[in-house]
Protein backbone atom coordinates (compact mmCIF):
# COMPACT_ATOMS: atom_id res chain seq x y z
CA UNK A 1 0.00 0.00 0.00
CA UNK A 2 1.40 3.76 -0.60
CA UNK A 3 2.18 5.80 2.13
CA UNK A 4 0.15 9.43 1.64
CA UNK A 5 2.15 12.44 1.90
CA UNK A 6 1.17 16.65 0.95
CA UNK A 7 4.30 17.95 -0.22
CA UNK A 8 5.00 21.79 -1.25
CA UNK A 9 6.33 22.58 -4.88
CA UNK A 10 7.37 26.20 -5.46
CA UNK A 11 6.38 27.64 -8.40
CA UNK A 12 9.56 29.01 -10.71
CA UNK A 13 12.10 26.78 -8.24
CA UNK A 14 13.77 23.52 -8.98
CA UNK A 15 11.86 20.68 -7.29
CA UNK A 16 13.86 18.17 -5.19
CA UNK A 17 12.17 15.05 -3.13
CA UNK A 18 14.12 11.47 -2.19
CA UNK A 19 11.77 8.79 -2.04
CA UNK A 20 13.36 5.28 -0.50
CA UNK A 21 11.41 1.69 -0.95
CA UNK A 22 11.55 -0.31 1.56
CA UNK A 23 10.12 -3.83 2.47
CA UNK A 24 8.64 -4.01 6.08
CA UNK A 25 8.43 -7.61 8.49
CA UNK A 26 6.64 -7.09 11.45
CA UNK A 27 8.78 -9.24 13.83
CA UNK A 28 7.22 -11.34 16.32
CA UNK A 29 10.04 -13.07 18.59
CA UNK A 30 13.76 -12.14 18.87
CA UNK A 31 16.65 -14.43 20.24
CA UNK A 32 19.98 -13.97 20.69
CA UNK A 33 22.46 -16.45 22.16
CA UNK A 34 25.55 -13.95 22.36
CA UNK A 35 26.80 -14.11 18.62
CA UNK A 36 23.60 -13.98 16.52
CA UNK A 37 20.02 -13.05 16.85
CA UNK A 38 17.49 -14.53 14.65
CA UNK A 39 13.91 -12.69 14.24
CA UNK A 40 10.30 -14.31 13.60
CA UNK A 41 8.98 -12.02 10.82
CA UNK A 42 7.20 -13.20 7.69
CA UNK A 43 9.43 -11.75 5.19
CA UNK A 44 11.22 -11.35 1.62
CA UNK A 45 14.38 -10.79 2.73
CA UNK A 46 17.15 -11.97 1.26
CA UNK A 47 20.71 -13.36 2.66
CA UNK A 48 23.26 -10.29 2.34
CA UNK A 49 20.27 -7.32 2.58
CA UNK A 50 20.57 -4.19 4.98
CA UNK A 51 18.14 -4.20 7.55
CA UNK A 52 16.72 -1.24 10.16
CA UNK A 53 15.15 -2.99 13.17
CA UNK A 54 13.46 -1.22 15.70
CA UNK A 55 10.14 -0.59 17.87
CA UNK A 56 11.86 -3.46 20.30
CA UNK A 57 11.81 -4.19 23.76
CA UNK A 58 14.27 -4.68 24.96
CA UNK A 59 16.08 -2.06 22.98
CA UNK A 60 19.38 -4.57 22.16
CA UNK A 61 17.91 -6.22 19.72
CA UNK A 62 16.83 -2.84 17.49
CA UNK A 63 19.74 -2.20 15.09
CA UNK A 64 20.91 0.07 12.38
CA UNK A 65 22.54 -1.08 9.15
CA UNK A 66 22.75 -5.28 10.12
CA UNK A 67 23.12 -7.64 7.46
CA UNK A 68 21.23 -10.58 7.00
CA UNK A 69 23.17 -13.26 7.51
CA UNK A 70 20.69 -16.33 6.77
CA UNK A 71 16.82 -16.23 6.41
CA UNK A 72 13.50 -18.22 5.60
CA UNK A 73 10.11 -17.22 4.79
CA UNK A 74 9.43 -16.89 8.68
CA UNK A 75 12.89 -16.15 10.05
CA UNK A 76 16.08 -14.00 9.49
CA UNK A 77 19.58 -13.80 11.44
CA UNK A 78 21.73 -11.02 11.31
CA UNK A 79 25.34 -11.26 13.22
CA UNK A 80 25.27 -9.43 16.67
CA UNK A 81 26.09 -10.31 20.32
CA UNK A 82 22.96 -9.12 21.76
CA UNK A 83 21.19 -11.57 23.99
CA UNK A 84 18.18 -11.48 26.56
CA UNK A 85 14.57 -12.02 26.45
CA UNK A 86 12.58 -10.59 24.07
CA UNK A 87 9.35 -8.46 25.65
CA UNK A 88 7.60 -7.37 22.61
CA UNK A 89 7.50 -5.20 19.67
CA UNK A 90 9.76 -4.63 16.34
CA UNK A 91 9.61 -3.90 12.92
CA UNK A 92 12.15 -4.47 10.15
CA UNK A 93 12.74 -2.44 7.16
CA UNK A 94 15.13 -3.59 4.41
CA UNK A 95 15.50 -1.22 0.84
CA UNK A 96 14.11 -3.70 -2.32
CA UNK A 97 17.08 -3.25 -5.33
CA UNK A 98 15.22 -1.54 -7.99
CA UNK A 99 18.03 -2.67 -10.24
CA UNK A 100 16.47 -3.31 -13.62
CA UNK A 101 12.98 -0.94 -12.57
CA UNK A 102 11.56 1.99 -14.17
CA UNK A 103 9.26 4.43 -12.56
CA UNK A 104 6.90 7.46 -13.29
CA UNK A 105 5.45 10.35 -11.39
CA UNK A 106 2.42 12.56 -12.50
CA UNK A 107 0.80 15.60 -10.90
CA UNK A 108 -2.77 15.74 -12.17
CA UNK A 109 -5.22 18.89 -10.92
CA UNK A 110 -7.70 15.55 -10.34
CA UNK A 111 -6.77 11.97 -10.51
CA UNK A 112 -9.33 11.26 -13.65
CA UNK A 113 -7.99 14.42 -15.77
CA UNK A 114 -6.90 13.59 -19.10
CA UNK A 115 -4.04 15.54 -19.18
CA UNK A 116 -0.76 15.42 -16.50
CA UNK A 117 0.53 18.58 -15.74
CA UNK A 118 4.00 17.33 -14.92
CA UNK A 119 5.24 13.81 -15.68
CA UNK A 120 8.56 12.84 -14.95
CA UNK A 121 10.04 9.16 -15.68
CA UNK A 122 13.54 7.63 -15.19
CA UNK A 123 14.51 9.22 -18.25
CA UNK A 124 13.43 12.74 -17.68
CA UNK A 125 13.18 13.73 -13.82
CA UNK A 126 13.74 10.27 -11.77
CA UNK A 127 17.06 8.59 -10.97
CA UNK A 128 16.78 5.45 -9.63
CA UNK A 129 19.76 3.99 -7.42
CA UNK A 130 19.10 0.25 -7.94
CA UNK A 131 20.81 -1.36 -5.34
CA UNK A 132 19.98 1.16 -1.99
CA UNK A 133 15.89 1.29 -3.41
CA UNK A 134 16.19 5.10 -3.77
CA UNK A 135 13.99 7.55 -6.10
CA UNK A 136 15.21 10.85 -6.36
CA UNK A 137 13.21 12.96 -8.45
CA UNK A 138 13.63 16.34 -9.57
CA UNK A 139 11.46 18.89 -11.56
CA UNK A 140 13.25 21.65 -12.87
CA UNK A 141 12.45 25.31 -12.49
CA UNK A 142 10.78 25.50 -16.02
CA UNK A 143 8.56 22.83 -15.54
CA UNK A 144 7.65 24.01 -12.18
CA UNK A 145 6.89 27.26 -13.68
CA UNK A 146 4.57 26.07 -16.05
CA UNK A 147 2.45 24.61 -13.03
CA UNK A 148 -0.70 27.11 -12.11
CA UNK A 149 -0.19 27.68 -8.31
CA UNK A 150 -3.27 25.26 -6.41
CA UNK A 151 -3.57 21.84 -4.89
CA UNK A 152 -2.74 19.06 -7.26
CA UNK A 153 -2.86 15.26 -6.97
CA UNK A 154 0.33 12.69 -7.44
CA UNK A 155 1.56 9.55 -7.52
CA UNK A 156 4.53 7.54 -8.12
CA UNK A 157 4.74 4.40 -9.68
CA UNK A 158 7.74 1.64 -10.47
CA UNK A 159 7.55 -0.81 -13.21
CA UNK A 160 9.55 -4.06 -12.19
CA UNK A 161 11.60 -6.23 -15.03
CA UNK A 162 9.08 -8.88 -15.36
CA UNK A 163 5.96 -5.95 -15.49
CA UNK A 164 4.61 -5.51 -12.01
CA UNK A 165 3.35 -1.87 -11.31
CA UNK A 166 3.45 -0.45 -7.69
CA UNK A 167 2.88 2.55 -6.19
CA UNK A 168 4.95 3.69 -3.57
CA UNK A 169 3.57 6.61 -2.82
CA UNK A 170 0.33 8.74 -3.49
CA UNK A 171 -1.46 12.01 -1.92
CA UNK A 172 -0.93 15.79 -2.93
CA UNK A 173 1.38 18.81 -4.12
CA UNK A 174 0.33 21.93 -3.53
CA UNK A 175 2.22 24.08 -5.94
CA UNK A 176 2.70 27.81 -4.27
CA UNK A 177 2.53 30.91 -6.80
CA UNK A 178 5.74 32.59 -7.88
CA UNK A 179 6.12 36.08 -7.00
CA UNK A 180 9.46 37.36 -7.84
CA UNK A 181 9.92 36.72 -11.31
């Protein structure tokens, strides 16, 4: 599902926003014996991914930039000496690779208008960093300028290798009016 965001575009200025892609596990147990923990999360990670774990308790087991060491559909283990017993809690976040995606972002004054008023893709206006999942798009100051100031609806969609469309994130973009020109 997209997350729903209201951003700000300023009318006559470049146009800057990151957008990361993540894959979440809602973890369910966590045990460490000293060397490694391994989580209970259904999941898609893979062996060798980055993961962010955090939300539990006890706090030793949330960690920044592990790698998964070894994983199943239910389980992952990433190399750390934490140990103790688990409470409750956690989430884990890993970036997908977009490595072989393209993607493609229009503003519309309505979702059913014909016409975009901006569309970038990863040949005009997206870059897409394969490996660390990150979109970073960029409308220049033209194209903003060519945008009449008012609320406006977006999304942002990538196309997989193998043709799978998903949108990774949706809401508005208020475009404020130029005044020094």
């Amino acid at each position: 599902m997209a997350d729903n965001y209201t951003y700000v575009i300023d009318q006559g200025a470049d146009w800057y926003q990151n957008f990361l892609y993540t894959q979440p596990a809602t973890i369910t147990n966590a045990v460490g014996n000293g060397v490694s923990i391994t989580y209970t999360a259904l999941n898609g990670f893979a062996a060798g991914q980055t993961v962010y774990i955090d939300g539990i308790l006890p706090s030793q087991y949330n960690l920044g930039n592990a790698i998964i060491a070894t994983r199943t559909a239910t389980q992952f283990t990433v190399e750390n000496p934490a140990s103790g017993l688990y409470l409750q809690g956690g989430n884990a976040l890993s970036a997908v690779d977009l490595t072989g995606y393209e993607a493609k972002m229009q503003l519309r004054s309505h979702p059913s208008d014909a016409d975009a008023v901006l569309t970038l893709t990863d040949t005009s206006g997206i870059t897409i960093d394969g490996p660390t999942g990150t979109l970073a798009v960029h409308a220049t100051a033209a194209q903003t300028r060519a945008i009449i100031e008012g609320p406006y609806y977006f999304d942002l969609e990538i196309t997989s290798p193998n043709d799978v469309v998903t949108r990774i994130v949706q809401g508005r973009i208020v475009v404020s009016a130029e005044v020094t020109r």
